[in-house]
N, C-alpha and C. Protein backbone atom coordinates (compact mmCIF):
# COMPACT_ATOMS: atom_id res chain seq x y z
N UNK A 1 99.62 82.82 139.36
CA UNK A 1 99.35 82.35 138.02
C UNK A 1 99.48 80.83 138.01
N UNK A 2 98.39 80.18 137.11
CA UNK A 2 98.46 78.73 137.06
C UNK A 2 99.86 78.35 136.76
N UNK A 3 100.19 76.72 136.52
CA UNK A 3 101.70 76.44 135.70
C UNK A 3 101.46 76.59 134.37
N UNK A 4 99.65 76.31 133.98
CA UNK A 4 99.53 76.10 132.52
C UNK A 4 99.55 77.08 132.37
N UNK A 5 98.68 78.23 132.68
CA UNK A 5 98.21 80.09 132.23
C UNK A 5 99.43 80.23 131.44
N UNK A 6 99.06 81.21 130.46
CA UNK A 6 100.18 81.66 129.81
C UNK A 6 100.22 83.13 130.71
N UNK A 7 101.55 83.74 130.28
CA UNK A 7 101.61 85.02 129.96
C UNK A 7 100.82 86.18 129.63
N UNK A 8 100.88 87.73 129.91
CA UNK A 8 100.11 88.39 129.40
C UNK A 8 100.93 88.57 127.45
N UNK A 9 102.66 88.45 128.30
CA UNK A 9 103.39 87.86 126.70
C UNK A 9 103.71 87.06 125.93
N UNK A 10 103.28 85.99 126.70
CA UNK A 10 102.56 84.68 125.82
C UNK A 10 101.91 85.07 124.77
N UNK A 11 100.12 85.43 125.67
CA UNK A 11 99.31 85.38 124.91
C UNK A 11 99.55 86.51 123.56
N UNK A 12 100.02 87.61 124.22
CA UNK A 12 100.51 88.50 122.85
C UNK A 12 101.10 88.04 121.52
N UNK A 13 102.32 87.46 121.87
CA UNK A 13 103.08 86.54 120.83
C UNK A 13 102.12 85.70 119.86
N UNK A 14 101.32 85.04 120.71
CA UNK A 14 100.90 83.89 119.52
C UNK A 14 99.53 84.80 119.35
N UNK A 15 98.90 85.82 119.57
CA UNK A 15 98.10 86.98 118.83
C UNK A 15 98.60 87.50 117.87
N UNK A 16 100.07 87.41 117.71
CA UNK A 16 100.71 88.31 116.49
C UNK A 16 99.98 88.09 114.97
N UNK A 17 99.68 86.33 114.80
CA UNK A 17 99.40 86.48 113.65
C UNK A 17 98.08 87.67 113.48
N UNK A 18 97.34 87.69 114.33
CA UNK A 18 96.18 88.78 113.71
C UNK A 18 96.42 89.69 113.08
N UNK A 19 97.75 90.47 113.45
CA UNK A 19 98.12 91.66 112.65
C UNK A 19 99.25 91.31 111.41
N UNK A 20 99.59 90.28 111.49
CA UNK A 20 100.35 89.84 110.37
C UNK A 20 99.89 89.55 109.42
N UNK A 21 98.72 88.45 109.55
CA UNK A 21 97.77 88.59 108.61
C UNK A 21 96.86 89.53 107.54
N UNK A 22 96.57 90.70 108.77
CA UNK A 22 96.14 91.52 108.16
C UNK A 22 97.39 92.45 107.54
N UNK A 23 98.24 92.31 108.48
CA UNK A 23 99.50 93.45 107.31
C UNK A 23 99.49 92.92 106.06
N UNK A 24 99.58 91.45 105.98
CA UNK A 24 99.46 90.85 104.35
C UNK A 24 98.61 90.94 103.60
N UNK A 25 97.42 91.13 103.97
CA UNK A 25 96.10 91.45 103.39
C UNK A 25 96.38 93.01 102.96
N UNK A 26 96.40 93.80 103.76
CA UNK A 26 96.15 95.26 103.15
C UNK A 26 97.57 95.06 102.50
N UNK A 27 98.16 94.95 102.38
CA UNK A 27 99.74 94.72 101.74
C UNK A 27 99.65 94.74 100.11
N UNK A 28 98.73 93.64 100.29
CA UNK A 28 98.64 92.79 99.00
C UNK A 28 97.10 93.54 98.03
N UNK A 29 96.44 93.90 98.99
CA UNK A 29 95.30 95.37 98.47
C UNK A 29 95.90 96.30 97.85
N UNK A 30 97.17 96.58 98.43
CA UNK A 30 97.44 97.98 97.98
C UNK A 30 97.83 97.71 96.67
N UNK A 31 98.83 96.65 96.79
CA UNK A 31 99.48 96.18 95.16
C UNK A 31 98.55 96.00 94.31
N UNK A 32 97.95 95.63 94.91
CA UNK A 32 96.68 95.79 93.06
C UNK A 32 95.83 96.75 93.05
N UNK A 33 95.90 97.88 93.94
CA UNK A 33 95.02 99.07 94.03
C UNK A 33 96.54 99.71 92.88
N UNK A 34 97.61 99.59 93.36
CA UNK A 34 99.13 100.26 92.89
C UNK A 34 98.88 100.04 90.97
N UNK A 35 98.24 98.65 90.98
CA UNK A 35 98.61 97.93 89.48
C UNK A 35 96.99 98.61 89.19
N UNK A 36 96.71 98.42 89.35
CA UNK A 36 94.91 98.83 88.65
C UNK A 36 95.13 100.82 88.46
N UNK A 37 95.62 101.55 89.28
CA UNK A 37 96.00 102.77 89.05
C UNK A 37 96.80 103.32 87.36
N UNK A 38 97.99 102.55 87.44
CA UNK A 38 98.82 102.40 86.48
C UNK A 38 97.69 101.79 85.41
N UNK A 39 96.83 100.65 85.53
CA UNK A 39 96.10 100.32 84.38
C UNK A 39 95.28 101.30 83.51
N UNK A 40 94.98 102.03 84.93
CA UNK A 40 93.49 103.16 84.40
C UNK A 40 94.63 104.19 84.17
N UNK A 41 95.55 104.99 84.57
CA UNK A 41 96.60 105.84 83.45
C UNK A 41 95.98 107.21 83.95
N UNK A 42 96.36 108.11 83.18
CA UNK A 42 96.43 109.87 83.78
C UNK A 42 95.93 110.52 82.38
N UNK A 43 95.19 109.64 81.26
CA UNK A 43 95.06 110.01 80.04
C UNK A 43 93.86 111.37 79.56
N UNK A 44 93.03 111.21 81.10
CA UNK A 44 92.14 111.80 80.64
C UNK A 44 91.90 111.96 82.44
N UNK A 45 91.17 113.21 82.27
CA UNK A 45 91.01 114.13 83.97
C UNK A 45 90.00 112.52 84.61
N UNK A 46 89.10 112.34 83.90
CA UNK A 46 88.17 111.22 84.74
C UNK A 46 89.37 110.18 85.37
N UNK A 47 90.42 109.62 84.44
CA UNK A 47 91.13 108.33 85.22
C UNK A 47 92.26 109.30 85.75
N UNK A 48 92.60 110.31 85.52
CA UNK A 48 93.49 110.95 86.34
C UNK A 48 93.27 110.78 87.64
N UNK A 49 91.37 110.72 87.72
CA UNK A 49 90.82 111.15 88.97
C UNK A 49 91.21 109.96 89.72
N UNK A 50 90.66 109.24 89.18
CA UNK A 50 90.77 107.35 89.46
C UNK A 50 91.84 107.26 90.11
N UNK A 51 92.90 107.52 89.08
CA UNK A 51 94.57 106.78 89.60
C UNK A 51 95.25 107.61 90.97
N UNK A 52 94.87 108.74 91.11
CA UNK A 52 95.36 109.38 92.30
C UNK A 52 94.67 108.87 93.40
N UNK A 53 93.14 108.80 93.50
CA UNK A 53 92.70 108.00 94.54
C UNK A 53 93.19 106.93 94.60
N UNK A 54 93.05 106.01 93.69
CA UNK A 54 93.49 104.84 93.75
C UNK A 54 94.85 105.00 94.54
N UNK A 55 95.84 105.75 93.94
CA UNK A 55 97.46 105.76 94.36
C UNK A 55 97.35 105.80 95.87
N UNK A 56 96.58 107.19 96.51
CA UNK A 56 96.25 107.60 97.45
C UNK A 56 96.11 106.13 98.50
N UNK A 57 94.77 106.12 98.09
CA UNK A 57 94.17 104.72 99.09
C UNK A 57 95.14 103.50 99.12
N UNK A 58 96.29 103.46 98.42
CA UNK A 58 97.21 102.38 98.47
C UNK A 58 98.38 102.55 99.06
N UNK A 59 98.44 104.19 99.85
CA UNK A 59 99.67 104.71 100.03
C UNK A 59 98.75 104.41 102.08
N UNK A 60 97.75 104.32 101.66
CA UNK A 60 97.40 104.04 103.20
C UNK A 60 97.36 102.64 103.83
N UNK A 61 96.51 102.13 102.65
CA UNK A 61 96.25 100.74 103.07
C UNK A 61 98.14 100.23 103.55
N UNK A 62 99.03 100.51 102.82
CA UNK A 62 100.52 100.65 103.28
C UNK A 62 100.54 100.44 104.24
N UNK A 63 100.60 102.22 104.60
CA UNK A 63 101.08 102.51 105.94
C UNK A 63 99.93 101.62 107.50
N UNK A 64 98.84 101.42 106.93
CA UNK A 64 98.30 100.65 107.86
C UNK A 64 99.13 98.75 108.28
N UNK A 65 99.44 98.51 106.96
CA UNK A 65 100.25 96.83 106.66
C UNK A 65 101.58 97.37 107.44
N UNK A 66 102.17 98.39 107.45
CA UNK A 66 103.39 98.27 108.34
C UNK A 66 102.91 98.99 109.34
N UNK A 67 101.95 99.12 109.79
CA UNK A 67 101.72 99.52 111.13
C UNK A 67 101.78 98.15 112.10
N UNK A 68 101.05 97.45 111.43
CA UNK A 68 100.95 95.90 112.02
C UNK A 68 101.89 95.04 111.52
N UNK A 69 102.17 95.04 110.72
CA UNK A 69 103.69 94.57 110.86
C UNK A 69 104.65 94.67 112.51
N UNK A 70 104.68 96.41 112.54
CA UNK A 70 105.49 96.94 113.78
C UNK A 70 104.68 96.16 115.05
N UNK A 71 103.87 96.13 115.15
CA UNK A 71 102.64 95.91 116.05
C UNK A 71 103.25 94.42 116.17
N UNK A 72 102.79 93.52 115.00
CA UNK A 72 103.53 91.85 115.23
C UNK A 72 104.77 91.44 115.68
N UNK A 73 105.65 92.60 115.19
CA UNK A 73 107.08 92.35 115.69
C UNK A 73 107.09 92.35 117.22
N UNK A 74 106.41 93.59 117.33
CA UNK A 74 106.56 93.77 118.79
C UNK A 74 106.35 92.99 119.73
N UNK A 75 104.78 92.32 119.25
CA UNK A 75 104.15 91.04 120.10
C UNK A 75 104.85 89.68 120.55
N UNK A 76 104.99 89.79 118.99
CA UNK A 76 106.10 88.01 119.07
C UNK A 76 107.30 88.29 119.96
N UNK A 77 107.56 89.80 120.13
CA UNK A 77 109.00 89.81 120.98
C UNK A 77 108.73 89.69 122.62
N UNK A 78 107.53 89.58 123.00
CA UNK A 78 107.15 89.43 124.40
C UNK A 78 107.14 87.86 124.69
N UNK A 79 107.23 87.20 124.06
CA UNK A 79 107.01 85.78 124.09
C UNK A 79 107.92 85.52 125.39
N UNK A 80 108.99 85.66 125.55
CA UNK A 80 109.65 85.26 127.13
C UNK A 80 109.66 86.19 127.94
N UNK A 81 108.86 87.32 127.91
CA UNK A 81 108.80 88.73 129.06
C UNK A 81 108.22 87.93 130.12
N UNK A 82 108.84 87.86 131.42
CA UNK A 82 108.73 87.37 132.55
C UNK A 82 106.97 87.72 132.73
N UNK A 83 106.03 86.83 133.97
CA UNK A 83 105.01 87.79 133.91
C UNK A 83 105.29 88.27 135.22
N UNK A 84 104.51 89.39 134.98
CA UNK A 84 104.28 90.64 136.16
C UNK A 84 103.42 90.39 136.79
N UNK A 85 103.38 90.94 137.79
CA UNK A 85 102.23 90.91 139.02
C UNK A 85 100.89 91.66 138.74
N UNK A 86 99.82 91.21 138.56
CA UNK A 86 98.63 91.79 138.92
C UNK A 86 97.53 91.61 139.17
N UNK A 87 97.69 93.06 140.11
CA UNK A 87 96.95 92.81 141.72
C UNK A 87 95.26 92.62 141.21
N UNK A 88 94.77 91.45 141.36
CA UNK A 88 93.11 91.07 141.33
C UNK A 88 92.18 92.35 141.83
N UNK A 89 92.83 92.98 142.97
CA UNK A 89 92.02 93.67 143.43
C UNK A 89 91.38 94.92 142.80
N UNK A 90 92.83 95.60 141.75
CA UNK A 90 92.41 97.18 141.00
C UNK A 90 91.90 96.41 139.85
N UNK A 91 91.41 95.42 139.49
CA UNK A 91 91.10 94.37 138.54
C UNK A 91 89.48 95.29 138.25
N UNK A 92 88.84 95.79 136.94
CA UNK A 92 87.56 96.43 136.88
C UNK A 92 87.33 95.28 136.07
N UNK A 93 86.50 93.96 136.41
CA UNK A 93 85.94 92.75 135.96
C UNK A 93 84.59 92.79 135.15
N UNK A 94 83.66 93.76 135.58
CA UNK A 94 82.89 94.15 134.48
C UNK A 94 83.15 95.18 133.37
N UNK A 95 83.60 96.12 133.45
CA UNK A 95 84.58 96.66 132.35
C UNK A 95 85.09 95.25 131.41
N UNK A 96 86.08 94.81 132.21
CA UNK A 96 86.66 93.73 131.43
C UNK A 96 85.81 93.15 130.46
N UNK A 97 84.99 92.54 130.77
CA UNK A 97 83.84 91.17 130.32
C UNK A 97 83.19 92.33 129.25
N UNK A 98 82.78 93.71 129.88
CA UNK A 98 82.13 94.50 128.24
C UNK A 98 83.45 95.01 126.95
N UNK A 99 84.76 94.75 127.72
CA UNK A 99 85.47 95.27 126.39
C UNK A 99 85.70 93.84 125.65
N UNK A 100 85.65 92.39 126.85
CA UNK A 100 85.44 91.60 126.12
C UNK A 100 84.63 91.14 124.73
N UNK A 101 83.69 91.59 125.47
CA UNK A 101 82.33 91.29 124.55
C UNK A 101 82.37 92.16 123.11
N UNK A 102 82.42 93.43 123.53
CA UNK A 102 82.67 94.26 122.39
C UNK A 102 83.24 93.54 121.24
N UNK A 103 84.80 93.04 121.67
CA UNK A 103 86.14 92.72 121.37
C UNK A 103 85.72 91.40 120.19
N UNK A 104 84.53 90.32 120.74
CA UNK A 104 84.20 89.51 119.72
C UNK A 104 82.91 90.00 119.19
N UNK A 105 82.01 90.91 119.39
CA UNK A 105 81.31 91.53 118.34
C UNK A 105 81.77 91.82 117.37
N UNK A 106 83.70 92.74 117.23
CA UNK A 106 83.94 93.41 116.10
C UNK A 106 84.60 92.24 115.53
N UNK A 107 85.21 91.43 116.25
CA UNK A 107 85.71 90.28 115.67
C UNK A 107 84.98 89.40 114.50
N UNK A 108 83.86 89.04 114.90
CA UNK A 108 82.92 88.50 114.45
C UNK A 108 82.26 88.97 113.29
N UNK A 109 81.89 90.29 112.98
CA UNK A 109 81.36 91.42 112.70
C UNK A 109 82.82 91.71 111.04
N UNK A 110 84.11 91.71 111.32
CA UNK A 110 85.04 91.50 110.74
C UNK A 110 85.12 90.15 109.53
N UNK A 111 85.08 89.08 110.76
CA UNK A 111 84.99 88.03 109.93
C UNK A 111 83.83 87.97 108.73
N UNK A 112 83.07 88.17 109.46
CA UNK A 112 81.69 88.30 108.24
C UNK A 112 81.49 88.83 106.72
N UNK A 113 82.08 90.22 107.46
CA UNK A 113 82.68 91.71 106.43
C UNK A 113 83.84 90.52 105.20
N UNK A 114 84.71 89.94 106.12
CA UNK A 114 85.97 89.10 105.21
C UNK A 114 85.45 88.50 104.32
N UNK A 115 84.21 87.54 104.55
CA UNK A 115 83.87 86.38 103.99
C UNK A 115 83.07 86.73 102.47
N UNK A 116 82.34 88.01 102.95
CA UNK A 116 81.56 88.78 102.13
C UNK A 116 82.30 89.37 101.38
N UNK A 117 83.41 90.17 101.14
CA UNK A 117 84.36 90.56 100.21
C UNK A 117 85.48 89.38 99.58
N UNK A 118 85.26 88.12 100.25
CA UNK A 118 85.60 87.26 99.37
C UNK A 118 84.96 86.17 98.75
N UNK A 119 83.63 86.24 99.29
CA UNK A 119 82.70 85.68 98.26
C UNK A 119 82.70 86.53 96.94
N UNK A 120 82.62 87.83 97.06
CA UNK A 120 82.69 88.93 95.88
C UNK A 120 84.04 88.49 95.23
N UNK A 121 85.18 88.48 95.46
CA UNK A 121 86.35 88.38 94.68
C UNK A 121 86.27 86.99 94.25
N UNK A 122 85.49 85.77 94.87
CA UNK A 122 85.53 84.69 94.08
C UNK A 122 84.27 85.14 92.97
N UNK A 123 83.35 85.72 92.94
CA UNK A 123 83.00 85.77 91.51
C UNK A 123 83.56 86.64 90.73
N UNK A 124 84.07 87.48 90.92
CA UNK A 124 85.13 88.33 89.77
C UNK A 124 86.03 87.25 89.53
N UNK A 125 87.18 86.59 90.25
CA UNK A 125 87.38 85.93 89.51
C UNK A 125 87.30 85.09 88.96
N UNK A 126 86.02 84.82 89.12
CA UNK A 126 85.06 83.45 88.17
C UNK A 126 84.96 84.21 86.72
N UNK A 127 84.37 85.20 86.82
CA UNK A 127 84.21 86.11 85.99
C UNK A 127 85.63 86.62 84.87
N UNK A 128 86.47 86.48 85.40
CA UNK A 128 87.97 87.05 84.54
C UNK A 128 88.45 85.95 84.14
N UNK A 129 88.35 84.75 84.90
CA UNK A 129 88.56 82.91 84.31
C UNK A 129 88.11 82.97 82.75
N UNK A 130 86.33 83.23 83.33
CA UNK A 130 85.87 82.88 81.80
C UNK A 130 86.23 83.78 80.90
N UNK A 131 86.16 85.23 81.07
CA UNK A 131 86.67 85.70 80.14
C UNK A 131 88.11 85.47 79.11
N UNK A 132 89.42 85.23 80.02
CA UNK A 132 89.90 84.60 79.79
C UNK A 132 90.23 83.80 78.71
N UNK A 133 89.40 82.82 79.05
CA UNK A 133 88.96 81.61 78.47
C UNK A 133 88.45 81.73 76.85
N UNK A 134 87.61 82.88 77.33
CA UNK A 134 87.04 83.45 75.49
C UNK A 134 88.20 84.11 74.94
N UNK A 135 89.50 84.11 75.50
CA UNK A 135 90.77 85.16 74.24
C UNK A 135 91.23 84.01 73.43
């Protein structure tokens, strides 16, 4: 290994934010999937319907935010794991380079998906500003 190369627990560690990030994201989904449930109420079978999905889909988006949570903890805790030996030779280098590739398709593919659901939430809340604005 070079002097500069990091770690295979290097590189893990400072990857953590990916899943931290996203634990905060679905985290913070769920809470207003949690608050919008409670808004729409159990008054009538249609928002009954609503609020249990809603409840539902927020009891996941959850358990997905502390999945990665666990996942980040874990990462950042490799940060001084000695590195290990490995052998170049059982090394499958094209494998590698296609899970690479894959790896920034979905990446990419993600980001996009992000940008596009928050272009949407900046006009809703462009939209709830002005309204707002008219009380």
């Amino acid at each position: 290994m070079a002097v500069d190369e990091l770690t295979c627990g290097q590189e893990l560690a400072q990857d953590a934010e990916v899943p931290e990030l996203l634990g905060e994201l679905w985290e913070h989904v769920a809470t207003n999937l949690a608050v919008h449930a409670k808004w729409v109420g159990t008054a009538t079978p249609e928002a009954a319907a609503e609020h249990d999905c809603l409840t539902h889909i927020a009891r996941e988006y959850r358990s997905i935010a502390a999945a990665a949570e666990r996942a980040a903890a874990i990462m950042r805790s490799m940060a001084d794991q000695p590195a290990a030996p490995h052998d170049p030779a059982r090394a499958d280098r094209p494998a590698q380079a296609r899970f690479i590739r894959r790896k920034i398709d979905l990446q990419l593919a993600l980001a996009d998906l992000l940008v596009r659901h928050a272009d949407t939430s900046r006009s809703a809340l462009a939209e709830l500003e002005l309204d707002a604005a008219d009380v």
